[in-house]
C-alpha atoms as a PDB file:
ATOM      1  CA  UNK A   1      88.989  76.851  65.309  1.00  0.00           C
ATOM      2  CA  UNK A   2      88.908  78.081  69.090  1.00  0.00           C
ATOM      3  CA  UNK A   3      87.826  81.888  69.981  1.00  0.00           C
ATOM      4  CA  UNK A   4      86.351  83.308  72.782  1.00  0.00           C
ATOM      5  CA  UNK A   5      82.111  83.894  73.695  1.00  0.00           C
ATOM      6  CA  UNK A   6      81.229  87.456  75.574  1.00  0.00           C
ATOM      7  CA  UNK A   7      79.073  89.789  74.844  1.00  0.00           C
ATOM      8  CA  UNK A   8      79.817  92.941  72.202  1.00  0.00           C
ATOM      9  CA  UNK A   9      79.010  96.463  72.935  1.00  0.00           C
ATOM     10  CA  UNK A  10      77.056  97.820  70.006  1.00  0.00           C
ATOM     11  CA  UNK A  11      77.771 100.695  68.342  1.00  0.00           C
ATOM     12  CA  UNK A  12      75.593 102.695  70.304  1.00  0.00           C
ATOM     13  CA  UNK A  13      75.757 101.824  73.561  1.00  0.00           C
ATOM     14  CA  UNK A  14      79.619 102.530  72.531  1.00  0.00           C
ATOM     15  CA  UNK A  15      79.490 106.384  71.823  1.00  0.00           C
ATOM     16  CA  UNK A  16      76.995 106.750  75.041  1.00  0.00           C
ATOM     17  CA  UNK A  17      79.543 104.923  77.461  1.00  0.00           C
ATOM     18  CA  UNK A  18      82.563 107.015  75.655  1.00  0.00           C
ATOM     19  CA  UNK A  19      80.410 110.220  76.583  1.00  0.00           C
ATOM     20  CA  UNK A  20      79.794 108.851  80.223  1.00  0.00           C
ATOM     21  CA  UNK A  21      83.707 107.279  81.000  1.00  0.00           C
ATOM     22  CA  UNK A  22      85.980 109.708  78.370  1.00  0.00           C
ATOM     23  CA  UNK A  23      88.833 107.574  77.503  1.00  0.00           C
ATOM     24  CA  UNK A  24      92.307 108.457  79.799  1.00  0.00           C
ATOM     25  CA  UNK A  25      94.596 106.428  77.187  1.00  0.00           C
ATOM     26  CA  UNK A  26      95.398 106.493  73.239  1.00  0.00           C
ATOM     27  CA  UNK A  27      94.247 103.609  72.451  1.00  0.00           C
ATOM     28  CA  UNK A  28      90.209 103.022  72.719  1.00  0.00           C
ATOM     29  CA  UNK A  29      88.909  99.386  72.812  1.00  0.00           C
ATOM     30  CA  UNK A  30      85.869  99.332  74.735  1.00  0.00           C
ATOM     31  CA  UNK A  31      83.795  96.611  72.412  1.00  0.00           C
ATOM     32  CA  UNK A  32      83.245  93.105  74.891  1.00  0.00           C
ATOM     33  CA  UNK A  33      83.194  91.280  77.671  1.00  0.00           C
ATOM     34  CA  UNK A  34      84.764  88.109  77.690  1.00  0.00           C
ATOM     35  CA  UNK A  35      82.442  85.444  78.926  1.00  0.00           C
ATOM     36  CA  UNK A  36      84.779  82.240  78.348  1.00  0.00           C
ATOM     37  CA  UNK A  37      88.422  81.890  76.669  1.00  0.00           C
ATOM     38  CA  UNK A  38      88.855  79.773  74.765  1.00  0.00           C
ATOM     39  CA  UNK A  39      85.497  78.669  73.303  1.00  0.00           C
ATOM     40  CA  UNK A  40      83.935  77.441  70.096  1.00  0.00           C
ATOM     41  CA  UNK A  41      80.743  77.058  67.620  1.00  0.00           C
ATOM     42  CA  UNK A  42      79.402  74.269  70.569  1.00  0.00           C
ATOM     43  CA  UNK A  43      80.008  76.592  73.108  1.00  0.00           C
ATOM     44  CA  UNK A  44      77.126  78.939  74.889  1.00  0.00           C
ATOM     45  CA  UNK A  45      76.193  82.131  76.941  1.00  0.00           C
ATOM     46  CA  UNK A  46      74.235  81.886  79.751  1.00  0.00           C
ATOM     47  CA  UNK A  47      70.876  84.237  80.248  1.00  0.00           C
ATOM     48  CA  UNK A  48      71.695  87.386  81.630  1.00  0.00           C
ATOM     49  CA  UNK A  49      68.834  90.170  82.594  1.00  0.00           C
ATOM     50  CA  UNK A  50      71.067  92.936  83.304  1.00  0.00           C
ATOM     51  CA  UNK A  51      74.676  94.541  82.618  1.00  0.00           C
ATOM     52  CA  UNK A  52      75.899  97.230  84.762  1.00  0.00           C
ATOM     53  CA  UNK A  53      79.191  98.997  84.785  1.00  0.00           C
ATOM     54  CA  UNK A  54      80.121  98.713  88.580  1.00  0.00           C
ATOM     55  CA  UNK A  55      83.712 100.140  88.835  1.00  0.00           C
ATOM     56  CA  UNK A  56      86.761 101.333  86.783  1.00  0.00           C
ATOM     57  CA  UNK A  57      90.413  99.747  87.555  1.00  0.00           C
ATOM     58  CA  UNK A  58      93.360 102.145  85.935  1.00  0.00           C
ATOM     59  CA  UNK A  59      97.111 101.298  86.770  1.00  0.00           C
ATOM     60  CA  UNK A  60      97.335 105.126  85.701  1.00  0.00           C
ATOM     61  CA  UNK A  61     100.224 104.592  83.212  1.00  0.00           C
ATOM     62  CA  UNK A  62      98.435 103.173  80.030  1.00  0.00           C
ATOM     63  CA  UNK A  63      95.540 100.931  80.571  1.00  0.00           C
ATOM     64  CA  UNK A  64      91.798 101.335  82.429  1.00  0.00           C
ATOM     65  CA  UNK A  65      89.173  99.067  82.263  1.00  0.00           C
ATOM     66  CA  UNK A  66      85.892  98.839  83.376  1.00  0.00           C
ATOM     67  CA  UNK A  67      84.455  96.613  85.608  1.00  0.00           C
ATOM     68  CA  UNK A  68      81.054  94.582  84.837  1.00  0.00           C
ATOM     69  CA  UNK A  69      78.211  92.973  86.598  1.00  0.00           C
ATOM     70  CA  UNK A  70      75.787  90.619  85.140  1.00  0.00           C
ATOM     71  CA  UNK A  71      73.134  90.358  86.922  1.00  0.00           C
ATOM     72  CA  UNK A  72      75.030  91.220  89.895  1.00  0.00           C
ATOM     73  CA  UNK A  73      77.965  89.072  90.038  1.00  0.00           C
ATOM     74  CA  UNK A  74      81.513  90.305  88.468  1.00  0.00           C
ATOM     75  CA  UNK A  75      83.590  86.728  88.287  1.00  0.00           C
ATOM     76  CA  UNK A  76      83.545  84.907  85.467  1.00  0.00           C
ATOM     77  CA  UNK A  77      83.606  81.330  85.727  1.00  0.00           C
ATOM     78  CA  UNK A  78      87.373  81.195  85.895  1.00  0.00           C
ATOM     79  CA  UNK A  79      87.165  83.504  88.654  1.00  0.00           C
ATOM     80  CA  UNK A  80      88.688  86.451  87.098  1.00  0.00           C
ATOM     81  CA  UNK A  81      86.446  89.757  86.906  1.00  0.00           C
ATOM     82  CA  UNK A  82      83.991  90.621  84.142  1.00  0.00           C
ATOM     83  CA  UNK A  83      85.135  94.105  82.166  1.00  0.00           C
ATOM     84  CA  UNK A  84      85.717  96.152  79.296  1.00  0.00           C
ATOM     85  CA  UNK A  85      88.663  97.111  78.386  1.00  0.00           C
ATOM     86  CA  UNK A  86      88.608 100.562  77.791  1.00  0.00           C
ATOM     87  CA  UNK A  87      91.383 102.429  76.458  1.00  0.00           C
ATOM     88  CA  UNK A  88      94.980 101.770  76.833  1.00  0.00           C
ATOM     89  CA  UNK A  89      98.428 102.920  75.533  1.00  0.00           C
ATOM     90  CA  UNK A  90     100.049 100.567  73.418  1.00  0.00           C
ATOM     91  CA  UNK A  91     103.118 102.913  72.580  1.00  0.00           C
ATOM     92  CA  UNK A  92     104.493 102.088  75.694  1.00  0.00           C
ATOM     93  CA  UNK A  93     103.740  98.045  75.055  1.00  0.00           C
ATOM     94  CA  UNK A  94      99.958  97.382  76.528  1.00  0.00           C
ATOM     95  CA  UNK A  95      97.609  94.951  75.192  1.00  0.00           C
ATOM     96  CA  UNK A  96      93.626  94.520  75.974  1.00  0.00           C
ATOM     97  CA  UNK A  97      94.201  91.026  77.633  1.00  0.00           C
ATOM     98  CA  UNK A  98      96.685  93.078  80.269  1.00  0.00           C
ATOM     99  CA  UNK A  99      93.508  94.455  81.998  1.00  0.00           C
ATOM    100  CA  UNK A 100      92.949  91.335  84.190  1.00  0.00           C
ATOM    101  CA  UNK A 101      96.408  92.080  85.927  1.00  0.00           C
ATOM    102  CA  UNK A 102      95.191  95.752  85.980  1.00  0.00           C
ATOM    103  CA  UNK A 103      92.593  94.859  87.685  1.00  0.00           C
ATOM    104  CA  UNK A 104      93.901  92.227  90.297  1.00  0.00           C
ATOM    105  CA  UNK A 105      96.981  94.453  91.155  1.00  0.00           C
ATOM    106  CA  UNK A 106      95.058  98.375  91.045  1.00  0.00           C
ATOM    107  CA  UNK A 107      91.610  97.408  92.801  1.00  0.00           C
ATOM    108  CA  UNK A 108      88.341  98.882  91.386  1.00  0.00           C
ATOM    109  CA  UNK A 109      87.029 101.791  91.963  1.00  0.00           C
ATOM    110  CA  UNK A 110      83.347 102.060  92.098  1.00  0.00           C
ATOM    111  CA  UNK A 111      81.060 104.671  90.162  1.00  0.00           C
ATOM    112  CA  UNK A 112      77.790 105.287  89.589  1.00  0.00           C
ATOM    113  CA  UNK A 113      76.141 102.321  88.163  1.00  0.00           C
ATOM    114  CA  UNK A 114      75.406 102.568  84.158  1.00  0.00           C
ATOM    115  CA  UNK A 115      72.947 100.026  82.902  1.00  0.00           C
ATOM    116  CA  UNK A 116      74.293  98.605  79.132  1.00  0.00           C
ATOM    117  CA  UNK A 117      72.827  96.497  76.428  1.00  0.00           C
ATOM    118  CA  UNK A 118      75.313  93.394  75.175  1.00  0.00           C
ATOM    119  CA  UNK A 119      75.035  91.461  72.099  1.00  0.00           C
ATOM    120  CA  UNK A 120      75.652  87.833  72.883  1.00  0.00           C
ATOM    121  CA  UNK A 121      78.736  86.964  70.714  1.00  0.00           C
ATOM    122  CA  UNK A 122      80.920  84.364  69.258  1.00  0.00           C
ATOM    123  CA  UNK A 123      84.232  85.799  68.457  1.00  0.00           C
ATOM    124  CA  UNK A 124      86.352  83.454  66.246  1.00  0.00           C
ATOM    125  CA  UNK A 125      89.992  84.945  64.728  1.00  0.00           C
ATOM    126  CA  UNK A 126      90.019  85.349  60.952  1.00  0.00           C
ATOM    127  CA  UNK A 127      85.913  85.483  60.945  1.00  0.00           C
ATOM    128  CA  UNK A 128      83.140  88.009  61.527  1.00  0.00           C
ATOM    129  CA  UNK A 129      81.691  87.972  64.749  1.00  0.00           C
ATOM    130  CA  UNK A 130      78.653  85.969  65.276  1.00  0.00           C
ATOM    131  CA  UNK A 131      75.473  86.089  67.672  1.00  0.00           C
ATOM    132  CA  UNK A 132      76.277  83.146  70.271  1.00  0.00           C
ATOM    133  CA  UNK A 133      73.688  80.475  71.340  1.00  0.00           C
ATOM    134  CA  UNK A 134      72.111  81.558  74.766  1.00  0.00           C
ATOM    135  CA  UNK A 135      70.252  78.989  77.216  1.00  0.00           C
ATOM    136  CA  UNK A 136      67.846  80.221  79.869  1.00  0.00           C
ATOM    137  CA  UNK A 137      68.301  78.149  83.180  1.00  0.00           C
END
């Protein structure tokens, strides 16, 4: 069965963030980071040291995200730009996996940098998420 690995926000880290970036939209998500979609149990996360919240992208009509650096970089493998989604509308038809558009067409805006903790995760539909292998290289 094929999921996706990231990293989830815990709980607390959660509630501080929502203090620091108050949700513009309906809708909160704000939970992970997509590392690599789609993965499975095989799959891994590389070591990171640090996660920072770099930016915020918002196409101001129902969606925001913000914008992610591990260890300094913000692409992914697949090129596309580490975030969380944050909060978004879905009344007037958004989803969480919209945010990458968001953020290609609407730019990033940078703010003050926010350290975060991650939990490495395995996310796998139907199941409880589950802590994710990590290698060091």
């Amino acid at each position: 069965m094929k999921g996706y690995i990231g990293w989830r926000l815990p709980d607390e880290e959660r509630m501080r963030l929502l203090g620091i970036f108050k949700p513009k939209y309906p809708d909160v998500i704000a939970n992970h980071i997509t590392h690599q979609y789609p993965a499975s149990l095989e799959d891994y996360l590389p070591y990171i040291g640090s996660f920072n919240v770099v930016g915020i992208s918002d196409d101001g009509k129902g969606l925001e995200a913000l914008v992610i650096s591990l260890d300094g970089k913000t692409k992914r493998p697949d090129k596309e730009v580490y975030h969380i989604t944050w909060s978004i509308d879905k009344g007037s038809g958004y989803k969480p996996s919209d945010s990458i558009a968001v953020i290609s067409r609407f730019g990033v805006i940078p703010v003050n940098e926010a350290i975060i903790n991650m939990v490495p995760t395995l996310f796998i539909p139907g199941t409880p998420p589950r802590t994710a292998k990590v290698i060091k290289r």
